[in-house]
C-alpha atoms as a PDB file:
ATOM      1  CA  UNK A   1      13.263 -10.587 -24.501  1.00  0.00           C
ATOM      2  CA  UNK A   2      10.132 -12.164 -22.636  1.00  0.00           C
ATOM      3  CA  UNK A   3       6.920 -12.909 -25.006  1.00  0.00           C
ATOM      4  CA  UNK A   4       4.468  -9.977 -23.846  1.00  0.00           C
ATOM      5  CA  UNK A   5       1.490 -12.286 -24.563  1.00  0.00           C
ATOM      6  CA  UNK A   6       3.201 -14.902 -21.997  1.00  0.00           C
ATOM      7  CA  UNK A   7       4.258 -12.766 -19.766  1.00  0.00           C
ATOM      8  CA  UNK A   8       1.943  -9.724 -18.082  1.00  0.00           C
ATOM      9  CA  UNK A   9       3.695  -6.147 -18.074  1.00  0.00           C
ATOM     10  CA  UNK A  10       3.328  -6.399 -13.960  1.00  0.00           C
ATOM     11  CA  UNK A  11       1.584  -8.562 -11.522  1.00  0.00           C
ATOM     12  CA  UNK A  12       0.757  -9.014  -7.640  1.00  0.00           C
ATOM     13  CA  UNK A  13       1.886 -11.997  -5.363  1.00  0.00           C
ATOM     14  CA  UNK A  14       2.362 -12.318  -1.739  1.00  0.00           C
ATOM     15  CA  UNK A  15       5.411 -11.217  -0.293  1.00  0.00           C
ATOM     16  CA  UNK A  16       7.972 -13.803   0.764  1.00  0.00           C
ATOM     17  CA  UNK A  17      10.778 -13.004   3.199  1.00  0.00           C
ATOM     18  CA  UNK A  18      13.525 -12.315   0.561  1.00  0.00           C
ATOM     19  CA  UNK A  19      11.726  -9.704  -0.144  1.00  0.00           C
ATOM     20  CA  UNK A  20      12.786  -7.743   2.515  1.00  0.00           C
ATOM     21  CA  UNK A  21      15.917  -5.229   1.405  1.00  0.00           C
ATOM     22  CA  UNK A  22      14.109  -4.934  -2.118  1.00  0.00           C
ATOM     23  CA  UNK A  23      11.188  -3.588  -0.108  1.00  0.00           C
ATOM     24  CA  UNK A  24      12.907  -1.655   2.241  1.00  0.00           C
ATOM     25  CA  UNK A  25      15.407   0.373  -0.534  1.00  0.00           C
ATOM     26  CA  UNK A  26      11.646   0.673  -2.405  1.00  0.00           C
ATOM     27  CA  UNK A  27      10.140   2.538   0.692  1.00  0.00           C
ATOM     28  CA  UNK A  28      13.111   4.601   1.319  1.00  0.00           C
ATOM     29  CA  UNK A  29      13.324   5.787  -2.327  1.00  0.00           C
ATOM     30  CA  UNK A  30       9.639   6.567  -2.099  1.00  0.00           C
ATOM     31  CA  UNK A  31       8.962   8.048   1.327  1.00  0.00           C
ATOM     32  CA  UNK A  32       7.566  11.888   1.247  1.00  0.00           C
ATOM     33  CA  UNK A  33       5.682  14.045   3.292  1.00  0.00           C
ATOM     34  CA  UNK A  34       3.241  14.013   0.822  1.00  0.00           C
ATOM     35  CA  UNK A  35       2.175  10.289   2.764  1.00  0.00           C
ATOM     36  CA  UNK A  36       4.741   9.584   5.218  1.00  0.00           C
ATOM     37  CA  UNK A  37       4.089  10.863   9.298  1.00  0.00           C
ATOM     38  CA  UNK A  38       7.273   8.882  10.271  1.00  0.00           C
ATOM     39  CA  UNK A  39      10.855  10.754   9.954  1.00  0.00           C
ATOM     40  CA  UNK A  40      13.080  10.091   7.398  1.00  0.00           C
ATOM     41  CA  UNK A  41      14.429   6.733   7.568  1.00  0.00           C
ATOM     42  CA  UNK A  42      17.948   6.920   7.983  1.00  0.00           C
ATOM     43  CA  UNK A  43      20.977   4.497   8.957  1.00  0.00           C
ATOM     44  CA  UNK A  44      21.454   1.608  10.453  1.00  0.00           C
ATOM     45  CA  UNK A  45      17.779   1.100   8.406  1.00  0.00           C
ATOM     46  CA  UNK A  46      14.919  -1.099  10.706  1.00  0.00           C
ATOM     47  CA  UNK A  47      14.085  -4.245   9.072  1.00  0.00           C
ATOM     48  CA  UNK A  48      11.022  -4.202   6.385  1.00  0.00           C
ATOM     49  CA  UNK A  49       9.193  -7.039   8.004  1.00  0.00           C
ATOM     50  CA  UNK A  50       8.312  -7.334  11.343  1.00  0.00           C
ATOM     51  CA  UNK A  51       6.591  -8.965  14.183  1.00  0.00           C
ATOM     52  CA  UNK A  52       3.860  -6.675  13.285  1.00  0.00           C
ATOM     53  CA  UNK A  53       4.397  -6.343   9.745  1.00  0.00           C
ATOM     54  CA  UNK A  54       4.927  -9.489   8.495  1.00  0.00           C
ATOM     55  CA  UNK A  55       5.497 -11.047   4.904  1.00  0.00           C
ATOM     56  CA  UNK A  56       1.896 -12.795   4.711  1.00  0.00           C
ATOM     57  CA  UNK A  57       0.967  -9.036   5.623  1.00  0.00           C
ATOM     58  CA  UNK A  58       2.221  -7.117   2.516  1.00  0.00           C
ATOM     59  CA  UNK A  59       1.590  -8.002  -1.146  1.00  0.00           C
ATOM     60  CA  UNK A  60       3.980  -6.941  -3.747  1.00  0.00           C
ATOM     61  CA  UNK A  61       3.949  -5.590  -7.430  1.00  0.00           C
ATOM     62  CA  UNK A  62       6.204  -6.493  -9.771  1.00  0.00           C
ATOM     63  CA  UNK A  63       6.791  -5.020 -13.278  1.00  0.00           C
ATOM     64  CA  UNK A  64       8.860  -5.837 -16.112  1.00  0.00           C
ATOM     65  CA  UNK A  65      11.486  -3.488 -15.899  1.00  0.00           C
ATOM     66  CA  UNK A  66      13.075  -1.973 -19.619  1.00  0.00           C
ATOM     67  CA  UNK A  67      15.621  -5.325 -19.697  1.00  0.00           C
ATOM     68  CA  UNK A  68      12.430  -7.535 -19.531  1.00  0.00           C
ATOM     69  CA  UNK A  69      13.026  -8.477 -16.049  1.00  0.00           C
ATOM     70  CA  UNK A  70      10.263  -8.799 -13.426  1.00  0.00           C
ATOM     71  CA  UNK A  71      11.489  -6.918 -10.182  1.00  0.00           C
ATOM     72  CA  UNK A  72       9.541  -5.578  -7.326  1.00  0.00           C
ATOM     73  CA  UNK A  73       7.835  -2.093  -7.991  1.00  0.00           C
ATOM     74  CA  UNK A  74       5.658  -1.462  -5.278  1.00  0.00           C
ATOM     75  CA  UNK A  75       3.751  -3.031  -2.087  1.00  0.00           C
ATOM     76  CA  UNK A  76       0.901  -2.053   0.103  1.00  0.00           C
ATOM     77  CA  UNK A  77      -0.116  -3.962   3.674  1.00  0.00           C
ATOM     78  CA  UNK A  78      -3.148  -5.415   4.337  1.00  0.00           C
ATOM     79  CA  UNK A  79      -3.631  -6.033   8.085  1.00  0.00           C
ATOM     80  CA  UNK A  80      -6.583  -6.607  10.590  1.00  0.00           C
ATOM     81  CA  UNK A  81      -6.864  -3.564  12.348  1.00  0.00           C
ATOM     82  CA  UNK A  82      -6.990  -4.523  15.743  1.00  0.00           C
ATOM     83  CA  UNK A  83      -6.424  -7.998  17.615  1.00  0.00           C
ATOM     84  CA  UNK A  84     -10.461  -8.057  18.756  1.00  0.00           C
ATOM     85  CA  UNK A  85     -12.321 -11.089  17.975  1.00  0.00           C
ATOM     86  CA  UNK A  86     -15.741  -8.128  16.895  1.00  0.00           C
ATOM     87  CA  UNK A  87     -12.779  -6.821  14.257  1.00  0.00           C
ATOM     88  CA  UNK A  88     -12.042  -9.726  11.860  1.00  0.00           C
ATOM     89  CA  UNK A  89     -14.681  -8.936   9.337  1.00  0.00           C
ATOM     90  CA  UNK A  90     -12.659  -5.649   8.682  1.00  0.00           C
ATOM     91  CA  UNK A  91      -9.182  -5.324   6.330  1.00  0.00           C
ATOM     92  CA  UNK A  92      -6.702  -2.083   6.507  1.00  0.00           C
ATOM     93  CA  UNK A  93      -4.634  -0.582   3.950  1.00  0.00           C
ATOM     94  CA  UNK A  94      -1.562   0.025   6.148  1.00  0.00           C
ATOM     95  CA  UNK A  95       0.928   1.549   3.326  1.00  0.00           C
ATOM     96  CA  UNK A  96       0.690   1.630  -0.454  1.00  0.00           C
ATOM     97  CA  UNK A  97       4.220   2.891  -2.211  1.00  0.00           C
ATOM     98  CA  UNK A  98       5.046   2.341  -6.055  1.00  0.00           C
ATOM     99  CA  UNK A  99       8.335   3.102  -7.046  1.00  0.00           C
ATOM    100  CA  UNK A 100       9.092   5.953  -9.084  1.00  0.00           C
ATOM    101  CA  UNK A 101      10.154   4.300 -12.290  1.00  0.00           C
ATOM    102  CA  UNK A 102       7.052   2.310 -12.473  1.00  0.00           C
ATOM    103  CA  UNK A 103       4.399   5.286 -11.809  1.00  0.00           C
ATOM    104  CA  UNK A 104       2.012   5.655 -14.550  1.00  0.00           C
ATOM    105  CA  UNK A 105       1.426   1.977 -14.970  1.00  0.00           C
ATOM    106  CA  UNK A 106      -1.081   1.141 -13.105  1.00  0.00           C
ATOM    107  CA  UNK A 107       0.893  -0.490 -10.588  1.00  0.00           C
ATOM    108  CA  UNK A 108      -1.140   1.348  -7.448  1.00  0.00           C
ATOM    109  CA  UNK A 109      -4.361   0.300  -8.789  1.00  0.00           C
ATOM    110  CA  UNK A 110      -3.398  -3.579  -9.014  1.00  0.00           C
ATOM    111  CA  UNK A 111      -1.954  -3.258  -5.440  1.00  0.00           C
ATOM    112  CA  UNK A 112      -5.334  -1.902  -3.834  1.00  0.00           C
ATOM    113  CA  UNK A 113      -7.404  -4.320  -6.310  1.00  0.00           C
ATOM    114  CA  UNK A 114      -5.533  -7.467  -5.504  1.00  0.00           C
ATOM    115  CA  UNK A 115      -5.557  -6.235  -1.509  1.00  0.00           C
ATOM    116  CA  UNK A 116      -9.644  -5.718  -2.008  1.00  0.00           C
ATOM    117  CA  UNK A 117      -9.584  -9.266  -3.426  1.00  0.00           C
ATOM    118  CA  UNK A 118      -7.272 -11.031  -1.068  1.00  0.00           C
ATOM    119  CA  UNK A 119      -9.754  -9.277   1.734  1.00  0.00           C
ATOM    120  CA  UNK A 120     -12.569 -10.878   0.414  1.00  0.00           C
ATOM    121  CA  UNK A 121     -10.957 -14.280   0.312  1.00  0.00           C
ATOM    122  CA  UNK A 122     -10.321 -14.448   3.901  1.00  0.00           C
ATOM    123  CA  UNK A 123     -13.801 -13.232   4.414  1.00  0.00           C
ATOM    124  CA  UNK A 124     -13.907  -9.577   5.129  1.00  0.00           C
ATOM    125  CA  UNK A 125     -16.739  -7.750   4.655  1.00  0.00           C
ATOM    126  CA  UNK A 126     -14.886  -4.182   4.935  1.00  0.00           C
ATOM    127  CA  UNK A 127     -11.972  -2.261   3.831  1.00  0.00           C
ATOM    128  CA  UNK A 128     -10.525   0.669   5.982  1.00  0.00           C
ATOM    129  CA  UNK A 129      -7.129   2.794   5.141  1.00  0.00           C
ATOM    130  CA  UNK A 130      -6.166   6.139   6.288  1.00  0.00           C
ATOM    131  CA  UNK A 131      -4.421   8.526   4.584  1.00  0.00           C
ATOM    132  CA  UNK A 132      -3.256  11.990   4.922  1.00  0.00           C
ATOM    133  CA  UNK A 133      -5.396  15.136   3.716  1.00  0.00           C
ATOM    134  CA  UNK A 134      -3.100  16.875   1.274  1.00  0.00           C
ATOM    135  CA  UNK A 135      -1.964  13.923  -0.984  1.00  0.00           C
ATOM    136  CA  UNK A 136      -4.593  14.219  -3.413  1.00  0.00           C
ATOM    137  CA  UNK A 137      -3.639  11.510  -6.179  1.00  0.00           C
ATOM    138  CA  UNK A 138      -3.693   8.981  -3.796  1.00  0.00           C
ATOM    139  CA  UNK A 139      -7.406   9.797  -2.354  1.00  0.00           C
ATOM    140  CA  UNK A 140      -8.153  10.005  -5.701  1.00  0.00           C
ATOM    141  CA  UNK A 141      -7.253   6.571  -6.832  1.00  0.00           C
ATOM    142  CA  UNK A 142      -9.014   5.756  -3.174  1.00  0.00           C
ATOM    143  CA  UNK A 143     -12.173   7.109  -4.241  1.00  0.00           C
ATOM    144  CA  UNK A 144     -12.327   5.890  -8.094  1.00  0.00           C
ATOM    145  CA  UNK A 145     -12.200   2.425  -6.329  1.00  0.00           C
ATOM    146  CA  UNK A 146     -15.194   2.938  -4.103  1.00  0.00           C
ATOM    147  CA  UNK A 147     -13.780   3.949  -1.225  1.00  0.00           C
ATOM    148  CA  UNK A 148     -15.349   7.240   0.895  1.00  0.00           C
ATOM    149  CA  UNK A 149     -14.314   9.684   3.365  1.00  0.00           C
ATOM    150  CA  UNK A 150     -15.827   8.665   6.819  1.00  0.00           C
ATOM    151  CA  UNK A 151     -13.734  10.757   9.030  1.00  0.00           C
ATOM    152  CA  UNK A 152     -11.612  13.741   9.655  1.00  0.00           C
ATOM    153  CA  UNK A 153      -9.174  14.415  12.010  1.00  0.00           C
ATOM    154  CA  UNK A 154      -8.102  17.949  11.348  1.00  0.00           C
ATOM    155  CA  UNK A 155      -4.456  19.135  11.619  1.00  0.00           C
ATOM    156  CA  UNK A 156      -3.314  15.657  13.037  1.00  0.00           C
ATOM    157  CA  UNK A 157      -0.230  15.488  12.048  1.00  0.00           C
ATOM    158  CA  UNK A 158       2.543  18.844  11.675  1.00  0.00           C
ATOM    159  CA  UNK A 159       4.443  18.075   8.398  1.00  0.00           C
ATOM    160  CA  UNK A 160       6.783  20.504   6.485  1.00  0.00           C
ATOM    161  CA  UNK A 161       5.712  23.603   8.652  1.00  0.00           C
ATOM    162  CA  UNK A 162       1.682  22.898   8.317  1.00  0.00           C
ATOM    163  CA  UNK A 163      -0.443  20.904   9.837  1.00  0.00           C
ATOM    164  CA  UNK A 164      -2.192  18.076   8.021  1.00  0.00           C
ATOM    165  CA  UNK A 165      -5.540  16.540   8.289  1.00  0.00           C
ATOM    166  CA  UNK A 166      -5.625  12.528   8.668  1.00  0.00           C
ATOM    167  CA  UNK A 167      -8.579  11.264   6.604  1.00  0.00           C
ATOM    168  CA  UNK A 168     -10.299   8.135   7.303  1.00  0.00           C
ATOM    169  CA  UNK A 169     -11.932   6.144   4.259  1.00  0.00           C
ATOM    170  CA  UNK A 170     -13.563   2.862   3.929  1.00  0.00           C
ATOM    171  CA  UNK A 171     -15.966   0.654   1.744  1.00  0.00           C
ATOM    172  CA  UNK A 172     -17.783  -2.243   1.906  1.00  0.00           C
ATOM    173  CA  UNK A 173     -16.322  -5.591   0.028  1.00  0.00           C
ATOM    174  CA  UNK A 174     -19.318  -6.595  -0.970  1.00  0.00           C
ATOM    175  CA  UNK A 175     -20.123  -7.596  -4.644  1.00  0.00           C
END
């Protein structure tokens, strides 16, 4: 068994490309209505990364799982929004997912503080993520780390039977 004062209960790195099936059974087992506007996945799966989505793109949790192993537990994206030179100053959240065996850890909150760090390395200024109206632990966790609502779009999306609102939040990176 691993020395816990060596060894931290979880941490954050990069992504690397062998990553890819870990993080693509994680996002399967996770995916909801609750934050997902996309069906379903189902079979033959798409890849995890992406021309668009790419390993430097995606950071990745990993906790120490009960045999004392580190494995991946969650991920989130961090992307420039747009490809315009006036946009570079500004970061997106594009997907946050913890998997359900390492809820309750903390494991979101190191994800979107190690994405609002990484942000300010490469010299962002400003955060941005979307996310949808009804999943209230996640704008929660949003808003306990500074971020605000700057936008509604009402009913944007028809999940479940019911339409949902897409929120817009943001917050500045400065100290």
């Amino acid at each position: 068994m691993p020395d816990s004062l060596t060894r931290p209960a979880h941490l954050v790195r990069p992504a690397v490309p062998a990553d890819a099936d870990a993080l693509g059974e994680l996002d399967r087992a996770t995916w909801s209505t609750l934050h997902a506007v996309q069906p379903r996945p189902q079979p033959p799966y798409r890849p995890f990364f992406s021309d668009h989505y790419r390993p430097q793109d995606v950071l990745v949790a990993e906790v120490q799982d009960a045999s004392g192993e580190m494995r991946p537990a969650g991920y989130t994206g961090l992307v420039v929004p747009t490809p315009l030179a006036c946009h570079t100053h500004v970061r997106q959240i594009r997907g946050l997912a913890v998997a359900h065996w390492a809820r309750g850890r903390g494991v979101a909150r190191a994800l979107l503080r190690a994405a609002l760090a990484a942000a300010r390395s490469e010299g962002a200024n400003r955060m941005t993520l979307r996310v949808l109206g009804h999943n209230a632990p996640a704008r929660a966790l949003y808003a306990s780390e500074g971020f605000v609502v700057e936008g509604v779009l009402p009913g944007e999306f028809f999940l479940d039977g019911r339409y949902v609102d897409d929120v817009m939040m943001g917050r500045s990176l400065a100290p």
